[in-house]
Protein backbone atom coordinates (compact mmCIF):
# COMPACT_ATOMS: atom_id res chain seq x y z
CA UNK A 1 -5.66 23.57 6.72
CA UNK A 2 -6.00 21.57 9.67
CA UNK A 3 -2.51 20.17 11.17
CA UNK A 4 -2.19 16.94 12.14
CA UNK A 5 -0.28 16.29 15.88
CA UNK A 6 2.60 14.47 13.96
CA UNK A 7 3.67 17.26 12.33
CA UNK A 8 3.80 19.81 15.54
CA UNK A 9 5.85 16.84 16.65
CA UNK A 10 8.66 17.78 14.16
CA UNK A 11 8.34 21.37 14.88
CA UNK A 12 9.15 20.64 18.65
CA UNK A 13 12.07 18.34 17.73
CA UNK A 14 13.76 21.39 15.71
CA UNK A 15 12.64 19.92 11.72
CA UNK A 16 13.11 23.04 9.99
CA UNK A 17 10.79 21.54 7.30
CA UNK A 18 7.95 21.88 9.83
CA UNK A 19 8.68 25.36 11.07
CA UNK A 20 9.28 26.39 6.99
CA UNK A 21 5.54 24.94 6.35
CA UNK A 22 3.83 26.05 9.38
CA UNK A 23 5.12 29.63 9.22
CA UNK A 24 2.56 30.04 6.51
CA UNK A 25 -0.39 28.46 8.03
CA UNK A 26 -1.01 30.99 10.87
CA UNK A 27 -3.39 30.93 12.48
CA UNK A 28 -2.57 26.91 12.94
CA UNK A 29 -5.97 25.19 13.13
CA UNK A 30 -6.15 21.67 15.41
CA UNK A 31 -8.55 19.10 16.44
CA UNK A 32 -8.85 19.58 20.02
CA UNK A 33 -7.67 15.59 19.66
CA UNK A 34 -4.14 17.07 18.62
CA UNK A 35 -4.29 19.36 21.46
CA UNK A 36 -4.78 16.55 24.03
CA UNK A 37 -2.58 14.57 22.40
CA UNK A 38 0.08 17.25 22.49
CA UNK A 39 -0.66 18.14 26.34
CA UNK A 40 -0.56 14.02 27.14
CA UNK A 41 2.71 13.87 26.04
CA UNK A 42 4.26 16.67 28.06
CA UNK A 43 6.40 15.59 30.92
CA UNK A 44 6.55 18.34 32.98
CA UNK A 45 4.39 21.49 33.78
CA UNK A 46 7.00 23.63 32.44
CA UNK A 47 6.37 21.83 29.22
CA UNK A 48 2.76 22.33 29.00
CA UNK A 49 3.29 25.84 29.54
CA UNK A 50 5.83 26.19 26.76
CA UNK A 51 3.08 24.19 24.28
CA UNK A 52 0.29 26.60 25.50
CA UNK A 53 2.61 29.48 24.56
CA UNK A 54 3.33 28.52 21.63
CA UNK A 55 -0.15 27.46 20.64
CA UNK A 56 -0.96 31.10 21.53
CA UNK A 57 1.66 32.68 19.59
CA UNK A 58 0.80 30.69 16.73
CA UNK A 59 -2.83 32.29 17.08
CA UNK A 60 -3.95 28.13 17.04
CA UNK A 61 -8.03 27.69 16.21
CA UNK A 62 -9.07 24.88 18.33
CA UNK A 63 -11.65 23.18 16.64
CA UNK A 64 -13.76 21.25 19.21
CA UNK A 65 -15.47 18.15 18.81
CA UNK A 66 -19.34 17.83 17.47
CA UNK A 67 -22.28 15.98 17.35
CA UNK A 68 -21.32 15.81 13.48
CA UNK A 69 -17.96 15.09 14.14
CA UNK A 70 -18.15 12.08 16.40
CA UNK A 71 -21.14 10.95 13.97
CA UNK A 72 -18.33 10.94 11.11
CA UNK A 73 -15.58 9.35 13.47
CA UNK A 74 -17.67 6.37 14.14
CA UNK A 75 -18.78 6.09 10.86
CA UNK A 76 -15.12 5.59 9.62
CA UNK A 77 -14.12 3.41 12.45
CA UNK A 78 -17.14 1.14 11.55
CA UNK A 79 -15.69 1.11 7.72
CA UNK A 80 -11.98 1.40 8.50
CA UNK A 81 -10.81 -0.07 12.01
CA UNK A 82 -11.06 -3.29 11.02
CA UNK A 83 -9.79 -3.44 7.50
CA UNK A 84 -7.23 -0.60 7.69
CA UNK A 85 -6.46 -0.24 11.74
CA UNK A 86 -7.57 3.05 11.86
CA UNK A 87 -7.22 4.26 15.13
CA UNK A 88 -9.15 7.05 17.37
CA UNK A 89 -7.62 9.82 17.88
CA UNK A 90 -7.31 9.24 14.02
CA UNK A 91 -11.05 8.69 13.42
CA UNK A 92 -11.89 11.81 15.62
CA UNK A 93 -8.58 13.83 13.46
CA UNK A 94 -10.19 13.07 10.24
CA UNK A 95 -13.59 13.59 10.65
CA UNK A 96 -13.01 16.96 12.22
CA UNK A 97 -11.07 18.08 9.07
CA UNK A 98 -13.79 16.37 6.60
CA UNK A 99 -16.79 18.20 8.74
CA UNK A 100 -14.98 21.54 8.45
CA UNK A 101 -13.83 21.11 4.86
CA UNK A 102 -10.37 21.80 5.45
CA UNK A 103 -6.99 19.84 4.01
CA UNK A 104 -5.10 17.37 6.53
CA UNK A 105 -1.03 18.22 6.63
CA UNK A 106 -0.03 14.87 8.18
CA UNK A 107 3.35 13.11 7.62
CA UNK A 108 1.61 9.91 8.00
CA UNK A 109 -0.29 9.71 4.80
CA UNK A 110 -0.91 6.05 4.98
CA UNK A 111 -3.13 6.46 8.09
CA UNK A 112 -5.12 8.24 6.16
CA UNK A 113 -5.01 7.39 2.70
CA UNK A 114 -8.30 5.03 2.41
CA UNK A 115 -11.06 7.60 3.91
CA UNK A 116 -13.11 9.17 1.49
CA UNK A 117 -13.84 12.90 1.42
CA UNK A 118 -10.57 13.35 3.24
CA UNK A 119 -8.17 16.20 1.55
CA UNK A 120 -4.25 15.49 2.76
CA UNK A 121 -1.38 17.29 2.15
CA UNK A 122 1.51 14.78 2.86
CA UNK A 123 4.32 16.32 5.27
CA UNK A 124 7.95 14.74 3.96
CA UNK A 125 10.05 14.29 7.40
């Protein structure tokens, strides 16, 4: 299962929904796009090194961008952007999880809902 950046969102806010369906994912996997997301909205240094600990602790697969997996991201932003406003960081989210065959836990199903060959499981906030 790949997990979406919305979703570690909720786990740093306290949802104990998210820390319920995350303690049985370890080891989390992430697009290295959720990581950078994640690290671009820390404010402080001290924050960064609390989401580096916990990625550790969490035993978190980083799954870095490919040759395959840009190929797929601009292949859905060609059918999608326009049409459905899919986004980037969504493109790149999505095509990492189709390339490596694994289900997207998201709590924003609608961004995702059109592409093809995407699994979701939807996150209820």
């Amino acid at each position: 299962m790949l997990i979406d950046t919305d979703v570690l969102i909720w786990l740093a806010r306290g949802h104990e929904g998210a820390a319920q369906r995350l303690a049985n994912a370890v080891p989390w996997h992430l697009s290295v796009v959720t990581y950078i997301e994640l690290a671009q909205g820390c404010r402080s240094k001290a924050e960064l090194i609390r989401l580096k600990k916990g990625l550790a602790v969490s035993r978190a697969q980083l799954l870095p961008l490919t040759p395959a997996i840009s190929d797929r991201a601009m292949q859905l932003i060609d059918d999608f952007a326009l049409s459905h406003g899919l986004q980037l960081g969504d493109a790149l989210i999505a095509a990492t999880a189709i390339d490596s065959g694994q289900t997207l836990l998201t709590g924003n199903v609608k961004h995702f809902s059109s592409l093809p060959d995407l699994k979701l499981e939807a996150f209820v906030v």
